[in-house]
Protein backbone atom coordinates (compact mmCIF):
# COMPACT_ATOMS: atom_id res chain seq x y z
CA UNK A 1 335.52 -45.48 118.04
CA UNK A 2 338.08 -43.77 120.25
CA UNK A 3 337.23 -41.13 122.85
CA UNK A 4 337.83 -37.52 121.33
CA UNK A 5 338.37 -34.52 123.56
CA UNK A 6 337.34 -31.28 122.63
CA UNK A 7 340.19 -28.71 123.84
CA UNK A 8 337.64 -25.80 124.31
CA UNK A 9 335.61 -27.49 126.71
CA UNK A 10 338.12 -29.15 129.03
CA UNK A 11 339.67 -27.41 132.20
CA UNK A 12 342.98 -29.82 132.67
CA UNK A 13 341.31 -31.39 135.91
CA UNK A 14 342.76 -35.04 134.82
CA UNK A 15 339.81 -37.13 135.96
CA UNK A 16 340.01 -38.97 132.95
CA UNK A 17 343.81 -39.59 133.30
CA UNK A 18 343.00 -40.98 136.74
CA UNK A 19 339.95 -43.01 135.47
CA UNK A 20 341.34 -44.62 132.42
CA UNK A 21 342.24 -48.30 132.85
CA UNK A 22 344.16 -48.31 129.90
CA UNK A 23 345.88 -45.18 130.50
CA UNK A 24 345.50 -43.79 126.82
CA UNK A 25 344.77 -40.27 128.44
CA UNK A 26 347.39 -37.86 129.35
CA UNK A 27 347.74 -34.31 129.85
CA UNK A 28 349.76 -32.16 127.33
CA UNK A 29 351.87 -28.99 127.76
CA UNK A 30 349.00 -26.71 127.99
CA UNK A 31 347.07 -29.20 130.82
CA UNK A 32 344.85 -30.13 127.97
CA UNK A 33 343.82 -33.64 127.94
CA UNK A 34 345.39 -35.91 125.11
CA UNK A 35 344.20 -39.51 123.72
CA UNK A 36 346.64 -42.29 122.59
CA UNK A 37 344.21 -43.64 119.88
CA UNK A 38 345.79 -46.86 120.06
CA UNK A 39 345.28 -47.54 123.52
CA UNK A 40 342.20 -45.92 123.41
CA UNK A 41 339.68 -49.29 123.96
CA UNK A 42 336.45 -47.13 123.77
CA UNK A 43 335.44 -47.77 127.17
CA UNK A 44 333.76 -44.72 127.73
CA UNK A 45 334.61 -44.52 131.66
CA UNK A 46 336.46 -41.19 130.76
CA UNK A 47 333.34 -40.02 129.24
CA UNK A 48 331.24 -40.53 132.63
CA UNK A 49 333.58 -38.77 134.67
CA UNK A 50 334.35 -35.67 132.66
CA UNK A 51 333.19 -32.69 134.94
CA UNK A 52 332.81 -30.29 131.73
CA UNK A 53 331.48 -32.63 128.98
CA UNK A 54 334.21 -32.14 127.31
CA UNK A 55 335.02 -35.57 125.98
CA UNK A 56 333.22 -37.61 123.41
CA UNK A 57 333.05 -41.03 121.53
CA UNK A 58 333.42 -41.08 118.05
């Protein structure tokens, strides 16, 4: 499992960038949150943190 972010939901605020200890988040060209999926460990502390609910594990 790898955490998934759905574009239409987030808002570019980077929490998750910040909160990922494996920094497998980034932000793209559009401030749209992006997932390495192989540094991705399934942690889920990106998941907690997301103001919008805009990230999931699948």
């Amino acid at each position: 499992m790898v955490a998934v972010i759905n574009n239409d939901e987030c808002v570019g605020c980077g929490t998750c960038v910040d909160e990922c200890p494996t920094e497998a988040i980034s932000m793209n060209d559009d401030n749209i949150a992006v997932v390495d999926e192989n540094e991705c460990t399934d942690c889920g502390a990106c998941v907690d943190v997301c103001p919008t609910d805009a990230i999931t594990q699948e």
